[in-house]
C-alpha atoms as a PDB file:
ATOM      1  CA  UNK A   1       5.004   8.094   7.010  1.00  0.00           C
ATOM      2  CA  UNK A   2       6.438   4.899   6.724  1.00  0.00           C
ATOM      3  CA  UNK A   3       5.051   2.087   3.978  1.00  0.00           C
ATOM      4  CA  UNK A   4       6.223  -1.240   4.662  1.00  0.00           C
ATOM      5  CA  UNK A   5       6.347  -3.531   1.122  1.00  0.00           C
ATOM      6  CA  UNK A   6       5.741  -7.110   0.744  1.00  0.00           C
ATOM      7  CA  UNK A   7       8.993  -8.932  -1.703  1.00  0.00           C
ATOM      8  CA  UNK A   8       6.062  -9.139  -4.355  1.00  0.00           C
ATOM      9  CA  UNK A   9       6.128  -4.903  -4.731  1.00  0.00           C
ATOM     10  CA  UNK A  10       9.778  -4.304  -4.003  1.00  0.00           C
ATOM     11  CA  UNK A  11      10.668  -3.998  -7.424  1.00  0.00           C
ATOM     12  CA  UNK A  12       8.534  -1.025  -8.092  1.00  0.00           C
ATOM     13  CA  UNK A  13      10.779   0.168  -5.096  1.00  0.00           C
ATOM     14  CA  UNK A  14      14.076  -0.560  -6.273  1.00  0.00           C
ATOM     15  CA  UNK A  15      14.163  -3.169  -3.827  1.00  0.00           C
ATOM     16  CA  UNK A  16      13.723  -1.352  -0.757  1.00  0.00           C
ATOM     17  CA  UNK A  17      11.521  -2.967   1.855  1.00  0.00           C
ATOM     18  CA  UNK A  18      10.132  -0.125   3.957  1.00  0.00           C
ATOM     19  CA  UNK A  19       9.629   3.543   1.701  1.00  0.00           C
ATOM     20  CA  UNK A  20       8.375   7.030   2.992  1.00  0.00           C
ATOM     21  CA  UNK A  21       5.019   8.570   1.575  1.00  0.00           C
ATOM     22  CA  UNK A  22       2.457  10.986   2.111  1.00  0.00           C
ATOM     23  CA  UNK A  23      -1.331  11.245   2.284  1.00  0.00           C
ATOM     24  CA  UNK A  24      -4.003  11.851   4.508  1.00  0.00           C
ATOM     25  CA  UNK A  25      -5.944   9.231   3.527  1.00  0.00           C
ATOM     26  CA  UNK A  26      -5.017   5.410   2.619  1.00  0.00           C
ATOM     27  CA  UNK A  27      -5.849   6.405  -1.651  1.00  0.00           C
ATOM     28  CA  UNK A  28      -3.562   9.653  -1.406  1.00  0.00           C
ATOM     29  CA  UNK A  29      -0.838   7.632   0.191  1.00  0.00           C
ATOM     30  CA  UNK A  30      -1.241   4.939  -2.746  1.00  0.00           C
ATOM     31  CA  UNK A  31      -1.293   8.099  -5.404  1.00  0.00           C
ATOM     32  CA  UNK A  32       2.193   9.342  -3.873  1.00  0.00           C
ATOM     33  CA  UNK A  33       3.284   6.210  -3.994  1.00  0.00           C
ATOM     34  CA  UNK A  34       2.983   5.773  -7.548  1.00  0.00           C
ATOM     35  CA  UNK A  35       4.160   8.770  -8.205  1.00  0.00           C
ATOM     36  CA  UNK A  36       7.206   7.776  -6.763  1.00  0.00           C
ATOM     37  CA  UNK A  37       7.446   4.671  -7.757  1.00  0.00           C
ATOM     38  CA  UNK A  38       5.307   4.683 -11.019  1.00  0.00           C
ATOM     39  CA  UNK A  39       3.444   1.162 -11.452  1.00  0.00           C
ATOM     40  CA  UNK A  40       2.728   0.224  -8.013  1.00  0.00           C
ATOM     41  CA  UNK A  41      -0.297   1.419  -7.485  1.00  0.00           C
ATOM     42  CA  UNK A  42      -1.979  -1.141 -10.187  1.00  0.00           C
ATOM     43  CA  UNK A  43      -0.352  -3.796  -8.468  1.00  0.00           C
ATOM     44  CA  UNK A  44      -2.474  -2.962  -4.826  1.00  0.00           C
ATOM     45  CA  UNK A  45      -5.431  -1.443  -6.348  1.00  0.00           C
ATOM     46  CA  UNK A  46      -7.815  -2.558  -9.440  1.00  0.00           C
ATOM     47  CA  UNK A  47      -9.479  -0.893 -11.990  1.00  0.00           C
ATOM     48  CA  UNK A  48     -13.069  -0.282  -9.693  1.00  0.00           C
ATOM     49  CA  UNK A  49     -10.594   1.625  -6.987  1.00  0.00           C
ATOM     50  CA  UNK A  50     -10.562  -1.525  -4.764  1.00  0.00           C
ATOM     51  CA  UNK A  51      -7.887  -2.874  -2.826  1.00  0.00           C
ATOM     52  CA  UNK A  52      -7.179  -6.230  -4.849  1.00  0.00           C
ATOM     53  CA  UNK A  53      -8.156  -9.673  -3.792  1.00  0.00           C
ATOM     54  CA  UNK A  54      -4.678 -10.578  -3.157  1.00  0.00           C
ATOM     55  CA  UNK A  55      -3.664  -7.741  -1.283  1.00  0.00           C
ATOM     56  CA  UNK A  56      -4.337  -6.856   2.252  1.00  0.00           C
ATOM     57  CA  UNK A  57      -3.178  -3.386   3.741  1.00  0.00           C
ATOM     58  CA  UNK A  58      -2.404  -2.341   7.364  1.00  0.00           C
ATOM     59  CA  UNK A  59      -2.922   1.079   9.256  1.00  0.00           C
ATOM     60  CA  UNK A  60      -1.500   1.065  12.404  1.00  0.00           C
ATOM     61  CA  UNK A  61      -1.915  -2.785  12.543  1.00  0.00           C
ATOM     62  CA  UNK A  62      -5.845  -2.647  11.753  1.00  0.00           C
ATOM     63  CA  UNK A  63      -6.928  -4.148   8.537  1.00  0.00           C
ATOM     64  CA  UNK A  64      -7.833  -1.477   6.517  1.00  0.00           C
ATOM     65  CA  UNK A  65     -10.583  -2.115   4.295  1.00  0.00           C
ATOM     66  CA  UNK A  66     -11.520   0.899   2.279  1.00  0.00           C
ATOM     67  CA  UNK A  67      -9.202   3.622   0.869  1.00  0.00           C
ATOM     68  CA  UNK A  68     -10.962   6.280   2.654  1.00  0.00           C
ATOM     69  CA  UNK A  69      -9.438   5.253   6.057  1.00  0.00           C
ATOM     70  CA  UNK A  70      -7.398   8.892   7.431  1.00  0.00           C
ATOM     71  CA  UNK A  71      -3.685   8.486   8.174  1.00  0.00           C
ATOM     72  CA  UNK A  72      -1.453  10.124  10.504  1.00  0.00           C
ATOM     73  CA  UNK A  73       1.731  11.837  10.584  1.00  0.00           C
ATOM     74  CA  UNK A  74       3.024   9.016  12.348  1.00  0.00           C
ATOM     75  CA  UNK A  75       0.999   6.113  10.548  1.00  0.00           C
ATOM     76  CA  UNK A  76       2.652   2.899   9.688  1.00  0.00           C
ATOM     77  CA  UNK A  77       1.087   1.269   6.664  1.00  0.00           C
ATOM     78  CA  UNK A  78       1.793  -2.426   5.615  1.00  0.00           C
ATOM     79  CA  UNK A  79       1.260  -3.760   2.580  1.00  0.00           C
ATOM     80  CA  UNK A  80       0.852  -7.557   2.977  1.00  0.00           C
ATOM     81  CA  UNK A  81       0.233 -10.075  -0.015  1.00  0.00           C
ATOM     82  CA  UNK A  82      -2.441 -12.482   1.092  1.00  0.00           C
ATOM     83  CA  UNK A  83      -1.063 -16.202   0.373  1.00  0.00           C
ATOM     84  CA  UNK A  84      -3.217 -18.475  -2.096  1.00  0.00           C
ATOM     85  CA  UNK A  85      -2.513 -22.114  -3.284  1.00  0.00           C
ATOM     86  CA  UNK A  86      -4.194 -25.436  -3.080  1.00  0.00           C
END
């Protein structure tokens, strides 16, 4: 499925803005992920297996809040990095 990334991640992805993983859930997708491109997954999720603060991640354009959320074949996921300032 396709895995859009936000500039802050593209790095991790050799720069590429939209990558191909599996999973049938939103935490296998993430593990696949990293095991592609190793790193990345610390960067969305936190050390208590939460999404992180900063970070907000799309399943088919619904806010997905938990990891647990099932994906499709077809799923897009979008990885989003929430603004912040003052």
């Amino acid at each position: 499925m396709r895995v859009r990334l936000p500039t802050m991640l593209r790095s991790y992805s050799g720069g590429e803005a939209e990558v191909e993983a599996e999973g049938a859930t939103l935490a296998d997708l993430l593990l696949d992920l990293d095991r592609r491109f190793p790193g990345i997954r610390f960067r969305i999720v936190d050390e208590q297996e939460r999404v992180r603060p900063h970070v907000r991640i799309f399943v088919d354009a619904e806010l997905a809040r938990e990891l647990t959320v099932p994906l499709a074949a077809r799923s897009v996921v979008q990885v989003v990095g929430a603004l912040s300032g003052g």
